[in-house]
PDB file of N, CA and C in Angstrom:
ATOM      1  N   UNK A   1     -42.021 -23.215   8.690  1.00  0.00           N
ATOM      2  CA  UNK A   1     -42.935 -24.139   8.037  1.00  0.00           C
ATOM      3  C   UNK A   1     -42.586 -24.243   6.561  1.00  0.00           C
ATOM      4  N   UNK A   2     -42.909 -25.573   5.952  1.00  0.00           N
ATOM      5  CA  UNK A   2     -42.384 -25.434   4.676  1.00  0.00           C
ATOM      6  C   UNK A   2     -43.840 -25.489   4.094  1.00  0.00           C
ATOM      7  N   UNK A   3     -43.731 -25.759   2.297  1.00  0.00           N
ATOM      8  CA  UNK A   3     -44.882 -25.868   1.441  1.00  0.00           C
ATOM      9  C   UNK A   3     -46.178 -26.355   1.964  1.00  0.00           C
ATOM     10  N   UNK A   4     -47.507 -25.849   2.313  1.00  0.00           N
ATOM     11  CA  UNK A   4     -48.630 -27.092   2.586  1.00  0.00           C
ATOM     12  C   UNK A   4     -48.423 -28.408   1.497  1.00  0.00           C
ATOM     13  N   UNK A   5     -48.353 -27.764   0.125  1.00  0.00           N
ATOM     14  CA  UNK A   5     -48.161 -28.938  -0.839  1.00  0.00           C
ATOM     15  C   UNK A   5     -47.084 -29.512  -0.845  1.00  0.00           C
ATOM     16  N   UNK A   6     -46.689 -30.720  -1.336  1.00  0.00           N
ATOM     17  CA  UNK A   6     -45.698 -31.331  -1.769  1.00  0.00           C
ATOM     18  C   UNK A   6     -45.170 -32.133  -2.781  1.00  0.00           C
ATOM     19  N   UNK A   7     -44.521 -31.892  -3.641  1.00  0.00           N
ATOM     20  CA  UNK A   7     -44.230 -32.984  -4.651  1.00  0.00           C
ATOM     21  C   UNK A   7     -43.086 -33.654  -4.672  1.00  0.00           C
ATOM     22  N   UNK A   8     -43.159 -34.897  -4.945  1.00  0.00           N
ATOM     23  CA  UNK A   8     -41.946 -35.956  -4.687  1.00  0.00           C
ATOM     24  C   UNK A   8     -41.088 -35.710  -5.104  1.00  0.00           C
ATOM     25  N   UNK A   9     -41.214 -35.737  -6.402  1.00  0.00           N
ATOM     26  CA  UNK A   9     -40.263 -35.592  -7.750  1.00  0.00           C
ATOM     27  C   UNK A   9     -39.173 -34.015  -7.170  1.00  0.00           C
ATOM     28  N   UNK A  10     -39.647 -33.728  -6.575  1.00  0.00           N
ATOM     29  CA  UNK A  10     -39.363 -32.073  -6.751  1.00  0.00           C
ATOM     30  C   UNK A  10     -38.326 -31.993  -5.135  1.00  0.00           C
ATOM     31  N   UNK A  11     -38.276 -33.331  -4.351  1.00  0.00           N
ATOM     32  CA  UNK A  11     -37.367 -33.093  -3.329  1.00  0.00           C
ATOM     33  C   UNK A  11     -36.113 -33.878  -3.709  1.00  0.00           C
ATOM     34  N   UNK A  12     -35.324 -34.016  -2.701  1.00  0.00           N
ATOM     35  CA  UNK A  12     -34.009 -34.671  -2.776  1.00  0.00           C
ATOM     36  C   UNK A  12     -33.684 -35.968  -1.854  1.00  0.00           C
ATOM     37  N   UNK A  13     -33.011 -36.504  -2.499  1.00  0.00           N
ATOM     38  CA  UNK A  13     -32.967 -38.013  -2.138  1.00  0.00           C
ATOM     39  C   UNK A  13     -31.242 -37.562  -1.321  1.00  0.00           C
ATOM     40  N   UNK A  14     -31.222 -38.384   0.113  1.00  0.00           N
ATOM     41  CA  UNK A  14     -30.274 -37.932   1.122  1.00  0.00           C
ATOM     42  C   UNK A  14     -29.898 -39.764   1.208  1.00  0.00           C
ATOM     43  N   UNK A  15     -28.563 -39.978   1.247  1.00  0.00           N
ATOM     44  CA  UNK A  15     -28.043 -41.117   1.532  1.00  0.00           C
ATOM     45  C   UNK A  15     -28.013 -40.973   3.115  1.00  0.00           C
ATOM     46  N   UNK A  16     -28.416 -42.295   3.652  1.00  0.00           N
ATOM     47  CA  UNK A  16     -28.505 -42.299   5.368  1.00  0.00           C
ATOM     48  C   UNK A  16     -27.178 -42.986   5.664  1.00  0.00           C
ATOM     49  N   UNK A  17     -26.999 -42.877   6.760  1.00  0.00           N
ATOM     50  CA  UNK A  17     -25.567 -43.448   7.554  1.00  0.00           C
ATOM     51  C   UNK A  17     -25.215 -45.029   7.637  1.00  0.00           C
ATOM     52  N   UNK A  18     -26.549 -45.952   6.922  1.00  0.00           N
ATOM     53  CA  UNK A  18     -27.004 -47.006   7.028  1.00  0.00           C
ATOM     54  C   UNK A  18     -26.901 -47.698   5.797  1.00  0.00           C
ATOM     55  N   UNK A  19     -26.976 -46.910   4.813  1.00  0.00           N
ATOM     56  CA  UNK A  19     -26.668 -46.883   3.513  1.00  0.00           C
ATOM     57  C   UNK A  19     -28.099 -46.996   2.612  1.00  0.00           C
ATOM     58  N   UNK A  20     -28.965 -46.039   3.031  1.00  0.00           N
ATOM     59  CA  UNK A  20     -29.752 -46.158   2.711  1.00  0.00           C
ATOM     60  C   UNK A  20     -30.523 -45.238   1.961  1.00  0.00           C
ATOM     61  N   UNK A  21     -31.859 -44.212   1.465  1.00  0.00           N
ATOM     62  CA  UNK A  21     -31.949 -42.756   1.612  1.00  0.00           C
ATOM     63  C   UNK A  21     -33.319 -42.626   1.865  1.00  0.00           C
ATOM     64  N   UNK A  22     -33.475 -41.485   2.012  1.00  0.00           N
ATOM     65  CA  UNK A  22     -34.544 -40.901   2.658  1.00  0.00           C
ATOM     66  C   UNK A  22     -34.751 -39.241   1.673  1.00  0.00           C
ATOM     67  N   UNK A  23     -35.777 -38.851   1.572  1.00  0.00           N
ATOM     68  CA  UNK A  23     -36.435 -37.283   1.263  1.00  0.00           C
ATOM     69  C   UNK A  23     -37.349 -37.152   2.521  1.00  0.00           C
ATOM     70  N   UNK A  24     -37.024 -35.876   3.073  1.00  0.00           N
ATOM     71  CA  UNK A  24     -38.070 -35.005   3.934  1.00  0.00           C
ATOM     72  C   UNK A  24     -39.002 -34.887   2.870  1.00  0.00           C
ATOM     73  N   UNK A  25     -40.144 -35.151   2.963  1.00  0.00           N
ATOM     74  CA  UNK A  25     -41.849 -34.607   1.901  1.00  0.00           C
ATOM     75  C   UNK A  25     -42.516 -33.033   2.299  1.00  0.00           C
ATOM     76  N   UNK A  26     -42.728 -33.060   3.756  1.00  0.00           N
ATOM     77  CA  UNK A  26     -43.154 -32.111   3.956  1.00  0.00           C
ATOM     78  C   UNK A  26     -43.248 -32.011   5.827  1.00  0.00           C
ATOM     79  N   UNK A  27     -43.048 -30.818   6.236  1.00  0.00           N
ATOM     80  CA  UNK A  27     -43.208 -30.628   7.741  1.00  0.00           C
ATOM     81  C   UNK A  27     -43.495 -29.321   8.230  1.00  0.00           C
ATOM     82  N   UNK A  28     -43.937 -29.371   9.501  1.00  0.00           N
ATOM     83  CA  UNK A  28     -43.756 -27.899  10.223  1.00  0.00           C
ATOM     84  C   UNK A  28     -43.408 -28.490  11.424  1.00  0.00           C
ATOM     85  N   UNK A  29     -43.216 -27.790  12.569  1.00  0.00           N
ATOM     86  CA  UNK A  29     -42.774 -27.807  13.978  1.00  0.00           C
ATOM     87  C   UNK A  29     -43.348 -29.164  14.371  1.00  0.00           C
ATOM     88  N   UNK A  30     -44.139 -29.335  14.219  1.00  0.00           N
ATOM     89  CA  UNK A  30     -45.115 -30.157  14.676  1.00  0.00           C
ATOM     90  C   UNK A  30     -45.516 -31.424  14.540  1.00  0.00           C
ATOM     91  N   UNK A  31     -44.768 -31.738  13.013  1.00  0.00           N
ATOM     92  CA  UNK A  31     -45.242 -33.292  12.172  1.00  0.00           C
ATOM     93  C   UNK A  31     -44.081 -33.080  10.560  1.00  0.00           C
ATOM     94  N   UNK A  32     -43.628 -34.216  10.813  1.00  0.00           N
ATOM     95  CA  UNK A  32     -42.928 -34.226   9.482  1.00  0.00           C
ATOM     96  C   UNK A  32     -43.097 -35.618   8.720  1.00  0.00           C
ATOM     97  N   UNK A  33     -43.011 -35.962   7.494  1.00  0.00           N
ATOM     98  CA  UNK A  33     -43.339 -36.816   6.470  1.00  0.00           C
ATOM     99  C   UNK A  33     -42.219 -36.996   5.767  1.00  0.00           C
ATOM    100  N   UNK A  34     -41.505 -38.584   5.532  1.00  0.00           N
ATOM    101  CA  UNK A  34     -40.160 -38.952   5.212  1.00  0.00           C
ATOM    102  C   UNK A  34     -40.334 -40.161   4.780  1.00  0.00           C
ATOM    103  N   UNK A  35     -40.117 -39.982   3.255  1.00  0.00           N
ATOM    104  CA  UNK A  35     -39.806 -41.128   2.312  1.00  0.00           C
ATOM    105  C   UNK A  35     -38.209 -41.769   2.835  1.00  0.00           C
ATOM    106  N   UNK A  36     -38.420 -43.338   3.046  1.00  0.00           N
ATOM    107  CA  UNK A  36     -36.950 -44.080   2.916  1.00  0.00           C
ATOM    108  C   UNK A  36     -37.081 -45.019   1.906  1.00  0.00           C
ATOM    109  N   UNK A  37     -36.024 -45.251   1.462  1.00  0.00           N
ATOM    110  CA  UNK A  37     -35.772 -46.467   0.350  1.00  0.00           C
ATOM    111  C   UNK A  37     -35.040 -47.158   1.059  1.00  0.00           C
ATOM    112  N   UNK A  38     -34.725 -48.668   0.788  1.00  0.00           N
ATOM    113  CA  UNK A  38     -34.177 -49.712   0.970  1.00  0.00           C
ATOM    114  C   UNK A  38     -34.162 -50.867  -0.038  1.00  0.00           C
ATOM    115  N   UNK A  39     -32.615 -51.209   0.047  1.00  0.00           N
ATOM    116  CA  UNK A  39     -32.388 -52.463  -1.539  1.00  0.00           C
ATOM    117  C   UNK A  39     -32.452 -53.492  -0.297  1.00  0.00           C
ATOM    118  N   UNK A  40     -32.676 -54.544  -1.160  1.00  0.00           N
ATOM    119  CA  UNK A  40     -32.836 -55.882  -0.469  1.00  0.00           C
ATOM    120  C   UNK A  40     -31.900 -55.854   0.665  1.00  0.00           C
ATOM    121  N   UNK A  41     -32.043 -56.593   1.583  1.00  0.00           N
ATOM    122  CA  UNK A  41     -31.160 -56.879   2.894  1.00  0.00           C
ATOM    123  C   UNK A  41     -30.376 -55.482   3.577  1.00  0.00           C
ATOM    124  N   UNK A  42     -30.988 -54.386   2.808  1.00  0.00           N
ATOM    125  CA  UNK A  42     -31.503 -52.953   3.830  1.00  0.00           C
ATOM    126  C   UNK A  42     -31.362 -53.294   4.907  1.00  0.00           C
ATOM    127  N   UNK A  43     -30.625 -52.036   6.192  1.00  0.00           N
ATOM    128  CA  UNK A  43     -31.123 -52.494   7.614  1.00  0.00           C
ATOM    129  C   UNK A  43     -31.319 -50.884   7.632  1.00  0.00           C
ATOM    130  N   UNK A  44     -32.447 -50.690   8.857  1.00  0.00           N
ATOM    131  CA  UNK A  44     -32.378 -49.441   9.217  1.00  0.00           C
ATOM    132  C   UNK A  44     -31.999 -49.769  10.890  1.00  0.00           C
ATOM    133  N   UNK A  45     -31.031 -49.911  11.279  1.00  0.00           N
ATOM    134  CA  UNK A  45     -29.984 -49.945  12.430  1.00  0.00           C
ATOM    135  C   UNK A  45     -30.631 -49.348  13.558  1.00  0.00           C
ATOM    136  N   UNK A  46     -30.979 -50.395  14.898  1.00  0.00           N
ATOM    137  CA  UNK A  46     -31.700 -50.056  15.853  1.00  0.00           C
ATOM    138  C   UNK A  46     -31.455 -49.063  16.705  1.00  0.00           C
ATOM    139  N   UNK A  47     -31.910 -47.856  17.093  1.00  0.00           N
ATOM    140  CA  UNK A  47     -32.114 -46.713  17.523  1.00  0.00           C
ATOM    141  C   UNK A  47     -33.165 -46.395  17.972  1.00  0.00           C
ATOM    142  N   UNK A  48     -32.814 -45.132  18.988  1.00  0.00           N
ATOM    143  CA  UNK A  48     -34.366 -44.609  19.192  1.00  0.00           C
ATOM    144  C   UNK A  48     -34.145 -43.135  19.229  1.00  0.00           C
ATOM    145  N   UNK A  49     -35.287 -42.626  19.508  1.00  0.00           N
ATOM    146  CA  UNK A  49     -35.119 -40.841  19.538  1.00  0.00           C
ATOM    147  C   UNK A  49     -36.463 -40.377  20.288  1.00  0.00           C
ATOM    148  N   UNK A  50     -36.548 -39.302  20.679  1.00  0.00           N
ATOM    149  CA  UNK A  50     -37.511 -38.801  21.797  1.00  0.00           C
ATOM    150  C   UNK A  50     -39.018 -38.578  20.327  1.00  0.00           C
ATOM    151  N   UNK A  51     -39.010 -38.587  19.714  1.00  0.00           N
ATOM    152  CA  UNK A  51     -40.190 -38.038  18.496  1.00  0.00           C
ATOM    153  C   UNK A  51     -40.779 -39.610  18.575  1.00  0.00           C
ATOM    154  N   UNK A  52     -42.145 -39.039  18.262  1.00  0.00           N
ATOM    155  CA  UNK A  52     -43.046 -40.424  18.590  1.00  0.00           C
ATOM    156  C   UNK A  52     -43.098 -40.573  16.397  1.00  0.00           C
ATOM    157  N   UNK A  53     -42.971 -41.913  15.942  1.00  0.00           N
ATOM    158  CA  UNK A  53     -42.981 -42.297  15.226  1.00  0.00           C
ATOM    159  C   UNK A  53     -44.196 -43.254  14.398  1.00  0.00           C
ATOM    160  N   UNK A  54     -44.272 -42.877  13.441  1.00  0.00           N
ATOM    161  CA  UNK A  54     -45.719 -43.853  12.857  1.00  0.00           C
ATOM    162  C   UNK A  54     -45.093 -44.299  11.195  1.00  0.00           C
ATOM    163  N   UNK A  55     -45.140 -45.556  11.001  1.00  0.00           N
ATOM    164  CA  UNK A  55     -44.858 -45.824   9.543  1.00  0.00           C
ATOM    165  C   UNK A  55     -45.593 -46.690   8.718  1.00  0.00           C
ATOM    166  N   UNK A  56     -45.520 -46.451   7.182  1.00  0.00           N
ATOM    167  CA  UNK A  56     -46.431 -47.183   6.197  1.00  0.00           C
ATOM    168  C   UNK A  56     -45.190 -47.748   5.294  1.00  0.00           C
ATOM    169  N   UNK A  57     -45.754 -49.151   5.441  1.00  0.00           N
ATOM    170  CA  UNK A  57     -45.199 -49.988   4.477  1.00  0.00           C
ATOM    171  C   UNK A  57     -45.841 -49.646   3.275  1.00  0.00           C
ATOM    172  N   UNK A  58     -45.001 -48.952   2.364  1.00  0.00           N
ATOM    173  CA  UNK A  58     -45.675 -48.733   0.919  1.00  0.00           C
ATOM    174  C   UNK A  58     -45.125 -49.586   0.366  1.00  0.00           C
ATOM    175  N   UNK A  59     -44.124 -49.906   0.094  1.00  0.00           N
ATOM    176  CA  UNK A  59     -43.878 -51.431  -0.772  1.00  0.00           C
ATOM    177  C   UNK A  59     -42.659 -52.244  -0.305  1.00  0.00           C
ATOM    178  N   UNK A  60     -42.776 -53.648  -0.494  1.00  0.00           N
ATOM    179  CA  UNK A  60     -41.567 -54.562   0.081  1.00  0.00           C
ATOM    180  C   UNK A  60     -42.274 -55.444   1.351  1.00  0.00           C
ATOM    181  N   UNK A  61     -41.336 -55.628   1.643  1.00  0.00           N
ATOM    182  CA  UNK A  61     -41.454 -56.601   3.123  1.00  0.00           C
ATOM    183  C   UNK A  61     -39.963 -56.315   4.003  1.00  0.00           C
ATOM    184  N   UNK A  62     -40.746 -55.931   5.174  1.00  0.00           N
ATOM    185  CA  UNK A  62     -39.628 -55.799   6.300  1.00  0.00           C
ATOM    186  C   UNK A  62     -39.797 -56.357   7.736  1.00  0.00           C
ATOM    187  N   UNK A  63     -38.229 -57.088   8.005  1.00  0.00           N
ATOM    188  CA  UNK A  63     -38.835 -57.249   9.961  1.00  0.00           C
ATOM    189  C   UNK A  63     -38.811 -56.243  10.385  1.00  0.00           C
ATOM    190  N   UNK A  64     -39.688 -55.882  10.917  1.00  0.00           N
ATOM    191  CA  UNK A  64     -39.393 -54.578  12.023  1.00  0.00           C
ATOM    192  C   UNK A  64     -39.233 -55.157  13.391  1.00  0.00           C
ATOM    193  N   UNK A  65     -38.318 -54.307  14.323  1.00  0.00           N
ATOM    194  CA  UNK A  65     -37.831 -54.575  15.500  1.00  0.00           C
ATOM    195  C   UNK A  65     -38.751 -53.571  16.222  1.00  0.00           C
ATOM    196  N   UNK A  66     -39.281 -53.568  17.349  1.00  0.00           N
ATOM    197  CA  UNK A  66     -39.981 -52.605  18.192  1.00  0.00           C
ATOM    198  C   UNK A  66     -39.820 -52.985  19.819  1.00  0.00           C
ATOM    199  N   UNK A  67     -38.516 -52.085  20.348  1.00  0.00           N
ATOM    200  CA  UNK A  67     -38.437 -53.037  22.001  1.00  0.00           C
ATOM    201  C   UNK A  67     -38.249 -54.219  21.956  1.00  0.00           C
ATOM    202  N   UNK A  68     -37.375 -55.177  21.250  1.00  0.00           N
ATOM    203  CA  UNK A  68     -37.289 -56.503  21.523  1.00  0.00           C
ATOM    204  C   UNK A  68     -38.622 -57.347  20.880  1.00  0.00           C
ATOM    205  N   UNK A  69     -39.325 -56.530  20.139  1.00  0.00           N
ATOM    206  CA  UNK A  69     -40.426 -57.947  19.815  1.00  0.00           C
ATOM    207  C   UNK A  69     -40.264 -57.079  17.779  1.00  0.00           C
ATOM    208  N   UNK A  70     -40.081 -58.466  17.261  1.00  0.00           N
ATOM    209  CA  UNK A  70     -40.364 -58.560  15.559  1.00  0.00           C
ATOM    210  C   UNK A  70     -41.263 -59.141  15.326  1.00  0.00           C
ATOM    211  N   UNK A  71     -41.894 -58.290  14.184  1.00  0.00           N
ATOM    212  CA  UNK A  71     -42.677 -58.982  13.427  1.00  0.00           C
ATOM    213  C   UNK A  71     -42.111 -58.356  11.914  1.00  0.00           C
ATOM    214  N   UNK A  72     -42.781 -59.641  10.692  1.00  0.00           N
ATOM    215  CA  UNK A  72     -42.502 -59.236   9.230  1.00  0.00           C
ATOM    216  C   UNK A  72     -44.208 -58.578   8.950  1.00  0.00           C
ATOM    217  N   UNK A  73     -43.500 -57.145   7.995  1.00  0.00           N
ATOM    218  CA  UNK A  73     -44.944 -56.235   7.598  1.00  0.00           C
ATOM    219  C   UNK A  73     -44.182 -56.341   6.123  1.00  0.00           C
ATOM    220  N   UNK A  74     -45.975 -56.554   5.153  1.00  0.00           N
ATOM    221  CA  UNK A  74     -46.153 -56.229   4.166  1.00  0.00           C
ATOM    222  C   UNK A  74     -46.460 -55.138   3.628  1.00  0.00           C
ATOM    223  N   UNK A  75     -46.088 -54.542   2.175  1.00  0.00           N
ATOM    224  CA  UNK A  75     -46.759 -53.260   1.560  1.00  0.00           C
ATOM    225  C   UNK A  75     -48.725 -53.093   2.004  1.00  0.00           C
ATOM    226  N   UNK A  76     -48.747 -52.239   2.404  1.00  0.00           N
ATOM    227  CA  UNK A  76     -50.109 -51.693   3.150  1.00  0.00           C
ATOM    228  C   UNK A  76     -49.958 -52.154   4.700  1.00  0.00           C
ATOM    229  N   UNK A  77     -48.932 -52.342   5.371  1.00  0.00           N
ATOM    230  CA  UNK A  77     -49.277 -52.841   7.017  1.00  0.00           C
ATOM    231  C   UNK A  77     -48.445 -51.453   6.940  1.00  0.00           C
ATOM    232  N   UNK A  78     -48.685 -51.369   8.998  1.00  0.00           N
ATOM    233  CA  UNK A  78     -48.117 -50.091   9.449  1.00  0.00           C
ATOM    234  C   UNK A  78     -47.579 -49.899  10.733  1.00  0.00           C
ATOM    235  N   UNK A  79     -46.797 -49.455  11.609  1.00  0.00           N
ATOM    236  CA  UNK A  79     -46.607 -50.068  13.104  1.00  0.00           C
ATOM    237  C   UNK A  79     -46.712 -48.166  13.283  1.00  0.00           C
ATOM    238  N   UNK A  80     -46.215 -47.882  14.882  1.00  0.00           N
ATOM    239  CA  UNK A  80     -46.045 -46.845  15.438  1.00  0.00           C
ATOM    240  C   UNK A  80     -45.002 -46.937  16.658  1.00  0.00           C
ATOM    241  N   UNK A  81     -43.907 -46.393  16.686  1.00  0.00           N
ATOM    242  CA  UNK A  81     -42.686 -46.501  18.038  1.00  0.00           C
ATOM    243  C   UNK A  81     -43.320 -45.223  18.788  1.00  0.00           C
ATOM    244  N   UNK A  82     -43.958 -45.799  20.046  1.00  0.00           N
ATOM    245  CA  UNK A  82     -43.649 -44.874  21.328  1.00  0.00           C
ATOM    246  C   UNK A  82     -42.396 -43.707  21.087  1.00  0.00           C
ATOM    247  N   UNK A  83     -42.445 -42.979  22.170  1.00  0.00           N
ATOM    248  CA  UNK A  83     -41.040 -41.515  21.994  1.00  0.00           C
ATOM    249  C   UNK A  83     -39.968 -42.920  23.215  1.00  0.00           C
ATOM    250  N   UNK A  84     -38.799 -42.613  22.545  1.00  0.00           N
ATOM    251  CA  UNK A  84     -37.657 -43.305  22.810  1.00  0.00           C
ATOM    252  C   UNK A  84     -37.582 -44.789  23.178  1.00  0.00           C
ATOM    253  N   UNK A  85     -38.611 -45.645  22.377  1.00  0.00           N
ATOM    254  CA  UNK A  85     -38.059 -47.232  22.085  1.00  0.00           C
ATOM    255  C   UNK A  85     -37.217 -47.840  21.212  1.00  0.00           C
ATOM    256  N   UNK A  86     -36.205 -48.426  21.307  1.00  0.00           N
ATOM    257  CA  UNK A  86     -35.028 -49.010  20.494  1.00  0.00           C
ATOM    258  C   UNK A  86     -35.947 -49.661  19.212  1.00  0.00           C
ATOM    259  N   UNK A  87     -35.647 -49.384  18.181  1.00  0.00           N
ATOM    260  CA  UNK A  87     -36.486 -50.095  16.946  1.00  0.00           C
ATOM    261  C   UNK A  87     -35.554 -49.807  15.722  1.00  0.00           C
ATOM    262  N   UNK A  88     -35.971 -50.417  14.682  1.00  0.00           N
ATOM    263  CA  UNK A  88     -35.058 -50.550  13.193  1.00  0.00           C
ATOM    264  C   UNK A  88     -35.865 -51.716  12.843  1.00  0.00           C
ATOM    265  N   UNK A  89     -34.975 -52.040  11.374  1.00  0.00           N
ATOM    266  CA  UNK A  89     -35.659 -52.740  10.586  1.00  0.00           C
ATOM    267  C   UNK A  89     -34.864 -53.123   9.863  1.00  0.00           C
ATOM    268  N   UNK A  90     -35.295 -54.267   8.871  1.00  0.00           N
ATOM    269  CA  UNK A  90     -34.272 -54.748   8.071  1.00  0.00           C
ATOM    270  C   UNK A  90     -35.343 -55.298   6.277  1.00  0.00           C
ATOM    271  N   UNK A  91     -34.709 -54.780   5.516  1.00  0.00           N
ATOM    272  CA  UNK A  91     -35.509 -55.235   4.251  1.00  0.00           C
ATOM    273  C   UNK A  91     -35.851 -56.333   3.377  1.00  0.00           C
ATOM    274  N   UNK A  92     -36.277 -57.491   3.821  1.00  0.00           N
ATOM    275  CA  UNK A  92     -36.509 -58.868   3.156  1.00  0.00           C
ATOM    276  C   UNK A  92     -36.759 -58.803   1.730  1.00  0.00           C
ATOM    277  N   UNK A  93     -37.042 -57.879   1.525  1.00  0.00           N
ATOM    278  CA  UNK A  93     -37.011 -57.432  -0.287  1.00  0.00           C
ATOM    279  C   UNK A  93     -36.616 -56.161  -0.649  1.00  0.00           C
ATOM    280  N   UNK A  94     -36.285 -55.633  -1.650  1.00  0.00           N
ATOM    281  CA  UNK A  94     -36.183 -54.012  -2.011  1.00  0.00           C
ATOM    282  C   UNK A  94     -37.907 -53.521  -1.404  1.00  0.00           C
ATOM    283  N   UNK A  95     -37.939 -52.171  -0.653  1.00  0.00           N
ATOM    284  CA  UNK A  95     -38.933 -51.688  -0.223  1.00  0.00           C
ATOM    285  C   UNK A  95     -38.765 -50.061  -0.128  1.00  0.00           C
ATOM    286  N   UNK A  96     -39.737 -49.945   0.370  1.00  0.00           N
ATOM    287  CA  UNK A  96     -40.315 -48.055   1.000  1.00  0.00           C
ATOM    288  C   UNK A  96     -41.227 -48.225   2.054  1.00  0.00           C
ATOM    289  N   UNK A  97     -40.919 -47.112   2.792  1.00  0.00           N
ATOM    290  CA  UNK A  97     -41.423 -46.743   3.984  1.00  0.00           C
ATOM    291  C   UNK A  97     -41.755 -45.410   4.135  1.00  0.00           C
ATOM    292  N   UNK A  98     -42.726 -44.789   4.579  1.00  0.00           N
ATOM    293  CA  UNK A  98     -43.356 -43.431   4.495  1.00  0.00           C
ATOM    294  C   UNK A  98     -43.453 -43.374   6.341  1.00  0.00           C
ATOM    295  N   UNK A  99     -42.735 -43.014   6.436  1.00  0.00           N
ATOM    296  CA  UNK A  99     -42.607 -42.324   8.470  1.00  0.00           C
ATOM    297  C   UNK A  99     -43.008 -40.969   8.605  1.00  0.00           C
ATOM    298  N   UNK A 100     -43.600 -41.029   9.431  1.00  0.00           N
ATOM    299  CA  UNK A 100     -44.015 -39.339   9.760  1.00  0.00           C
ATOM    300  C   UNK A 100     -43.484 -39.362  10.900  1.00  0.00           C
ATOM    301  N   UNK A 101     -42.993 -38.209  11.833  1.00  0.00           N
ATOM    302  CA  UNK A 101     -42.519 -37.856  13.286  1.00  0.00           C
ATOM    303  C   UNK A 101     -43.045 -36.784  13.630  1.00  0.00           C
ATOM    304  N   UNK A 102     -43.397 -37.324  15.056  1.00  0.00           N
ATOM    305  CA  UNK A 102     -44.004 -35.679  15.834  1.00  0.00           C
ATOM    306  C   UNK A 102     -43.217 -35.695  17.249  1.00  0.00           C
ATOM    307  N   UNK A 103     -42.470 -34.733  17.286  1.00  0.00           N
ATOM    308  CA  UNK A 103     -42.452 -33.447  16.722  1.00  0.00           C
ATOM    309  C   UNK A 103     -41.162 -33.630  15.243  1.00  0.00           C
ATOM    310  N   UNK A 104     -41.035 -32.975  14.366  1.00  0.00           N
ATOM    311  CA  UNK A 104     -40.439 -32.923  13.504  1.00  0.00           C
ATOM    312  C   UNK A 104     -38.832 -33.157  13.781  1.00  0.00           C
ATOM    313  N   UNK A 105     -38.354 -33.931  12.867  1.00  0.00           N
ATOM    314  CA  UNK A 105     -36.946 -33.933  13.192  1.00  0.00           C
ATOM    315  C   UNK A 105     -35.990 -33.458  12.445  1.00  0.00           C
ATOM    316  N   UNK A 106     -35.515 -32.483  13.618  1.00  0.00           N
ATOM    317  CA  UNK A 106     -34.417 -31.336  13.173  1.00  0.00           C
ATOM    318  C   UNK A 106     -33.267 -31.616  12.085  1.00  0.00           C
ATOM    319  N   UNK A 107     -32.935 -33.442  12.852  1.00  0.00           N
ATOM    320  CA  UNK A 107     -31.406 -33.273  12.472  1.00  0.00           C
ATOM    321  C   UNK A 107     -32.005 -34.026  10.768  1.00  0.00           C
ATOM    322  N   UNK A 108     -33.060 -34.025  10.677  1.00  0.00           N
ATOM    323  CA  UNK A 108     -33.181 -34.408   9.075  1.00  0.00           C
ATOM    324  C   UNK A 108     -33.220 -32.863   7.934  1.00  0.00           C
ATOM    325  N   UNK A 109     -33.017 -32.124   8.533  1.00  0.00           N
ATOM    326  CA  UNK A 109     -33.058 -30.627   7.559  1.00  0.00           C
ATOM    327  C   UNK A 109     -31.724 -30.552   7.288  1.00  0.00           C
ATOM    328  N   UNK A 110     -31.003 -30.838   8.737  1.00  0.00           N
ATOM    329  CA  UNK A 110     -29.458 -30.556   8.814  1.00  0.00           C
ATOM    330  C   UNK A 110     -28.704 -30.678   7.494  1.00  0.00           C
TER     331      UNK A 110
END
């Protein structure tokens, strides 16, 4: 388990395979919390993974893909991916996204 608390400033910014980055915030076994950034025309490249997924548009505008159906979310909207539906996204403006996963994902400590 890591810190109950967390401070932003105080983690590390990880370039994604997508070209994008991300900081782990905070997790245990159970639930983890993950800042991503994205510059304009950002994609986060459709995938899926067995961890059930929930995300907050904190700022920007993005399509999100979920199983074949898009919609565009604004800063304060939020979606959730079932455990293993094909989904990604793409950034219509510079944005952030705050994802949490349960159960925690490993290969983001890696």
């Amino acid at each position: 388990m890591t810190d109950i608390f967390s401070h932003a400033d105080e983690k590390t910014w990880i370039p994604t395979p997508d070209g994008n980055r991300r900081r782990v915030l905070v997790h245990t076994d159970e639930l983890m919390l993950v800042e991503f950034v994205f510059d304009k025309g950002g994609v986060g490249a459709l995938h899926s993974h067995p961890h059930v997924q929930a995300s907050y548009v904190a700022e920007g505008r993005f399509d999100v893909t979920i199983d074949g159906r898009s919609e565009i979310l604004e800063a304060g909207s939020s979606f959730i991916v079932p455990s293993n539906l094909v989904h990604g996204v793409k950034a219509l403006e510079a944005g952030r996204l705050v994802d949490s996963f349960a159960p925690y994902r490993a290969d983001f400590l890696a």
